[in-house]
Protein backbone atom coordinates (compact mmCIF):
# COMPACT_ATOMS: atom_id res chain seq x y z
CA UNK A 1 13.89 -30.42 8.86
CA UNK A 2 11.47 -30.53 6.01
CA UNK A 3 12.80 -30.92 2.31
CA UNK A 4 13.32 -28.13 0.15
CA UNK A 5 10.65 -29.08 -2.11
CA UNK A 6 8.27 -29.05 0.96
CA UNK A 7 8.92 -25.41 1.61
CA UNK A 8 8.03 -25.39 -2.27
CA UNK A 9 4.69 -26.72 -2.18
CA UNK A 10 4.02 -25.03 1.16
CA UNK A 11 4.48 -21.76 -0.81
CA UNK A 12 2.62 -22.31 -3.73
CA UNK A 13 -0.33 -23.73 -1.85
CA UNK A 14 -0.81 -20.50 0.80
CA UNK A 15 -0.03 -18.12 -2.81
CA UNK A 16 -2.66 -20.43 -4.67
CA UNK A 17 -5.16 -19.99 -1.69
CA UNK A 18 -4.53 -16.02 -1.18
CA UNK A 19 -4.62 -15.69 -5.16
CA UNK A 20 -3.05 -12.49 -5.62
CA UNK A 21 -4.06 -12.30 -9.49
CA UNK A 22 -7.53 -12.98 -8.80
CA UNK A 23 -8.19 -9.73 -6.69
CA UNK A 24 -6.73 -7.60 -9.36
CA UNK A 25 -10.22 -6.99 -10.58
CA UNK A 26 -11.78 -5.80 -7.29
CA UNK A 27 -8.58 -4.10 -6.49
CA UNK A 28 -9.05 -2.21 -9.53
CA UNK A 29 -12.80 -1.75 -9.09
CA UNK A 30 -11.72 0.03 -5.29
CA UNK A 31 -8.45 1.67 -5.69
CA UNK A 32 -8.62 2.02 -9.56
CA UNK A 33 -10.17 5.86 -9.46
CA UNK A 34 -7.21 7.03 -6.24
CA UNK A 35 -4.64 8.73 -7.16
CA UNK A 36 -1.35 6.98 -7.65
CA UNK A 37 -0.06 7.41 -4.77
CA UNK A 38 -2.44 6.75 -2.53
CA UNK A 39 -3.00 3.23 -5.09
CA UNK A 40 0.50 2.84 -3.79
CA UNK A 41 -0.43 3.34 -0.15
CA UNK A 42 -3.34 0.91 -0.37
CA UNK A 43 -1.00 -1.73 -2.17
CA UNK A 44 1.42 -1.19 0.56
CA UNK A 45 -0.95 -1.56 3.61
CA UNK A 46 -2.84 -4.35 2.29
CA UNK A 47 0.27 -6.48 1.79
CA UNK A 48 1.36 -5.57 5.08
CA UNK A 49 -1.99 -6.65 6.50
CA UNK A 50 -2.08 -9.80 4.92
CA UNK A 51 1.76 -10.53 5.95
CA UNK A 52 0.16 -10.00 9.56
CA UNK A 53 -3.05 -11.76 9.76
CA UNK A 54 -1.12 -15.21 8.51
CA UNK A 55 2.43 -14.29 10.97
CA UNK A 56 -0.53 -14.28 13.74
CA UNK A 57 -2.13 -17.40 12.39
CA UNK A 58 1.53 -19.06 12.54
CA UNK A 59 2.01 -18.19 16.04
CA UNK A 60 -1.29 -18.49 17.76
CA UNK A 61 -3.42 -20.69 15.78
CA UNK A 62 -2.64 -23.68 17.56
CA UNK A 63 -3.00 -22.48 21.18
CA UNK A 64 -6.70 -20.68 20.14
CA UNK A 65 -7.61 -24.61 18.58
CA UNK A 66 -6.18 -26.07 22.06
CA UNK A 67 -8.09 -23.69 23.72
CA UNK A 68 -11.69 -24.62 22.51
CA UNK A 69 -10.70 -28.36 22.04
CA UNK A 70 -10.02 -28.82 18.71
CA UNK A 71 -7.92 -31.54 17.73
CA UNK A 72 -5.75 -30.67 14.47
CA UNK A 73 -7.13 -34.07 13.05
CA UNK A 74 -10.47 -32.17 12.93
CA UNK A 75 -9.36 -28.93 11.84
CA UNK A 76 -7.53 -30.31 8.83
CA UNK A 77 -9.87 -32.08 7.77
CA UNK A 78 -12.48 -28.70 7.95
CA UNK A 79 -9.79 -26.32 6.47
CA UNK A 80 -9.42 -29.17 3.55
CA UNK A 81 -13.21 -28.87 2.74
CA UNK A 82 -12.95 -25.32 2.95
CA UNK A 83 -10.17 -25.01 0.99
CA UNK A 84 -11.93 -27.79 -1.66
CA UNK A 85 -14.65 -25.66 -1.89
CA UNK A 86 -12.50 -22.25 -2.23
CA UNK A 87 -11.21 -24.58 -5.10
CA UNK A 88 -14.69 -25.26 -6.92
CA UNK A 89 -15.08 -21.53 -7.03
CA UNK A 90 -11.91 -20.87 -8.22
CA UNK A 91 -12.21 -23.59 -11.53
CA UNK A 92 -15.92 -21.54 -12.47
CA UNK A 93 -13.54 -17.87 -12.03
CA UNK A 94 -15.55 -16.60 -9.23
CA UNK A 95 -14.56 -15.17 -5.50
CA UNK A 96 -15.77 -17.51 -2.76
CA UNK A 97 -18.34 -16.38 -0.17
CA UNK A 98 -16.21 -17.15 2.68
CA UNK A 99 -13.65 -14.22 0.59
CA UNK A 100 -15.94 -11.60 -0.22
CA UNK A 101 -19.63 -11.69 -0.44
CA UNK A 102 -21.69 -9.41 -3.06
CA UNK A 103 -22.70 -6.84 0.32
CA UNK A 104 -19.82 -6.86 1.66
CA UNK A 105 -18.64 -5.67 -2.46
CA UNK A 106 -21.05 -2.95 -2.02
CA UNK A 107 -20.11 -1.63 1.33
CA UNK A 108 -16.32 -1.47 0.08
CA UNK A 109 -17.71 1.02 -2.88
CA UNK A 110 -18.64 3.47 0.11
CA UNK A 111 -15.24 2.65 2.60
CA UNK A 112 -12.58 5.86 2.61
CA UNK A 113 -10.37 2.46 3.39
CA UNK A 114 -10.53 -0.43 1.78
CA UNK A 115 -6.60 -1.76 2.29
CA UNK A 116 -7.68 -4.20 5.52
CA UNK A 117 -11.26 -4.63 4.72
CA UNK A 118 -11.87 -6.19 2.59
CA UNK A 119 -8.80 -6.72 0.55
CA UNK A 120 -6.59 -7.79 2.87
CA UNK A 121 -9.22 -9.60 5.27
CA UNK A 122 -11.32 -11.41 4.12
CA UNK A 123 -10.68 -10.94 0.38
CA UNK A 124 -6.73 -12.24 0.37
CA UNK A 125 -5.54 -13.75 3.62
CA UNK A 126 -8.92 -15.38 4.25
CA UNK A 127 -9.92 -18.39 6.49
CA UNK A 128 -8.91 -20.66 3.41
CA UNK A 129 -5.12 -19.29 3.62
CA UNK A 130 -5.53 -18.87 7.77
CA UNK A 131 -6.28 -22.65 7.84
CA UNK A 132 -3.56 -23.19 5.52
CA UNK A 133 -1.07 -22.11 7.78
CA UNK A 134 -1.96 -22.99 10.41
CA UNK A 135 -2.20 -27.23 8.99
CA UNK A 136 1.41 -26.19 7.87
CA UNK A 137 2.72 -24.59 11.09
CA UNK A 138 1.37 -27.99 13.05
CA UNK A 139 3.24 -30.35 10.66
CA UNK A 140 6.53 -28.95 11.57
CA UNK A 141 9.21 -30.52 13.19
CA UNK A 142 11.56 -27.89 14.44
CA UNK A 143 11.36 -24.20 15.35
CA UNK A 144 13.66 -23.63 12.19
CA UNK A 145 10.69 -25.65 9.84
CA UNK A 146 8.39 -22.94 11.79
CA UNK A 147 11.16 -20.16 10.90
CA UNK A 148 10.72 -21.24 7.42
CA UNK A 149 6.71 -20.97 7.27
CA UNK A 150 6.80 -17.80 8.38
CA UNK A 151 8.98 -16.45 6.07
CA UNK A 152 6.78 -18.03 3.32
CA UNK A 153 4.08 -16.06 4.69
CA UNK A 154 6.63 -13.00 4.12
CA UNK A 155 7.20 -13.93 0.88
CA UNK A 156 3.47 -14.38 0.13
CA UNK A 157 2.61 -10.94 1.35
CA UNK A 158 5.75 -9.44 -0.81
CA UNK A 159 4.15 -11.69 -4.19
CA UNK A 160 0.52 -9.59 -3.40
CA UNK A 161 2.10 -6.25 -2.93
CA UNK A 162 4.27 -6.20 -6.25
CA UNK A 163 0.72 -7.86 -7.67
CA UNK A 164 -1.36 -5.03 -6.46
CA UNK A 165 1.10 -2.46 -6.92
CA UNK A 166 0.92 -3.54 -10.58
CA UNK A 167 -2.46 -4.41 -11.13
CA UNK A 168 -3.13 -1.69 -13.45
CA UNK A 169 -0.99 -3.26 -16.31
CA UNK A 170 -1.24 -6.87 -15.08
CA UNK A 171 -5.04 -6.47 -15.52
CA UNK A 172 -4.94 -4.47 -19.14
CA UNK A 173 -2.14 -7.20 -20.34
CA UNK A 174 -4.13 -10.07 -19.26
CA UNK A 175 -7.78 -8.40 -19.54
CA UNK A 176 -10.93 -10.33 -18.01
CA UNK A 177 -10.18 -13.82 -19.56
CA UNK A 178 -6.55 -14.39 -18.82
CA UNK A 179 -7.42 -13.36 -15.41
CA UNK A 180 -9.76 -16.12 -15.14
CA UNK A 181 -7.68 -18.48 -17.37
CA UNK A 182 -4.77 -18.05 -14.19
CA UNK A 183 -7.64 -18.61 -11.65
CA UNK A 184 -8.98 -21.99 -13.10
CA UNK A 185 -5.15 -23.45 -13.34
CA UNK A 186 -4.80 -22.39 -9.82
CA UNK A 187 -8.00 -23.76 -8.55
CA UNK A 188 -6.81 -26.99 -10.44
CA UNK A 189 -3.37 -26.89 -7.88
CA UNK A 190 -5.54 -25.80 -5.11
CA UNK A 191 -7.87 -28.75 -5.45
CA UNK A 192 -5.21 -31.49 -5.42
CA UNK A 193 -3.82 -29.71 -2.00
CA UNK A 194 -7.44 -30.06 -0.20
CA UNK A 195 -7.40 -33.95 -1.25
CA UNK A 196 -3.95 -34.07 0.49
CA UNK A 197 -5.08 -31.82 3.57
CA UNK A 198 -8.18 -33.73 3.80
CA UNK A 199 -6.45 -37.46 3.44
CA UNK A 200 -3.91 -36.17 6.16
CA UNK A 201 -6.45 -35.13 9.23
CA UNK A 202 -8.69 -38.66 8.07
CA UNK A 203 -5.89 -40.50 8.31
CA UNK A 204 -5.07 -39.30 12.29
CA UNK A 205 -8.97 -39.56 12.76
CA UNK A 206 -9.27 -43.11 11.39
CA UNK A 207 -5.72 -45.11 11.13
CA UNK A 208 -7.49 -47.95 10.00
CA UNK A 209 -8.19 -45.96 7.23
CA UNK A 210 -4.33 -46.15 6.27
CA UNK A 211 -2.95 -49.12 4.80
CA UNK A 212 -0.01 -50.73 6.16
């Protein structure tokens, strides 16, 4: 079984890569004019949604990579760019395109639903975070290590529904600034993960890479 700090740094780097505290503003800029309990509803379903779309990843990301050939030696080291990338977007405060492009904003404006699309997919559990999980889910030894991913993934989606559910004061307490302040430290974290993720699937690709 994996160490207990593993499962540690397992959860902070799939909550670093969804970023709860950086959709508060479009959150706000969607749900902020509903009525409260509708807010709640949307808070609800997209939390729920984004608890799904990464279970799913757990279970049947490596069978769809087996299925068009992928080796996971490839595939981390393509999620680890991705994720680097998500990362250099993250330290200048700003949502990556691969999250939530500024058409896909402007469609949202219009949407009598925005809880799925786009907060929950692509905005939150995005192909940074699907990646993610899946690297995770391939690295572990036993069904119980699995067990344990998964309920991360749980525990992710409960961390974005109390964050959404309070975004309202969380964004007037920190304001603009302290938003982005939160987002830079994180993109800091997330950066040193994509090193590792990347270093990992090299390493498989080229051994001789890896000193002995």
């Amino acid at each position: 079984m994996f160490a207990w700090a593993e499962y540690v740094k397992i959860l902070v780097a799939v909550l670093v890569i969804v970023n709860p505290f950086g959709a508060i503003p479009a959150f706000v800029s969607l749900a902020g004019s509903q009525p409260e309990a509708e807010r709640r509803r949307t808070a609800q379903i997209t939390a729920l949604s984004v608890g799904v779309v990464l279970i799913m990843a757990c279970l049947f990301g490596e069978s769809l990579l087996r299925f068009f050939g992928i080796s996971m030696a490839s595939f981390r080291v393509g999620g680890g760019i991705l994720v680097m990338l998500l990362a250099v977007t993250m330290f200048n405060a700003q949502l990556s395109g691969s999250k939530h492009t500024p058409e896909e904003a402007k469609e949202a404006e219009h949407k009598a639903d925005i809880a799925v699309v786009p907060l929950a997919v692509p905005l939150l559990s995005g192909p940074g975070a699907i990646s993610t999980v899946i690297i995770y889910i391939d690295q572990a030894p036993s069904l119980t290590d699995k067990g344990f991913i998964v309920g991360i993934c749980l525990v992710v989606a409960l961390v974005v529904w109390i964050t959404l559910r309070l975004a309202i004061p969380i964004g007037a307490a920190l304001g603009k600034t302290g938003i982005n302040i939160v987002t830079r430290l994180m993109g800091l974290v997330l950066a040193a993960i994509a090193v590792e993720i990347i270093a990992g699937g090299l390493g498989k690709l080229f051994p001789g890479l890896i000193q002995r």
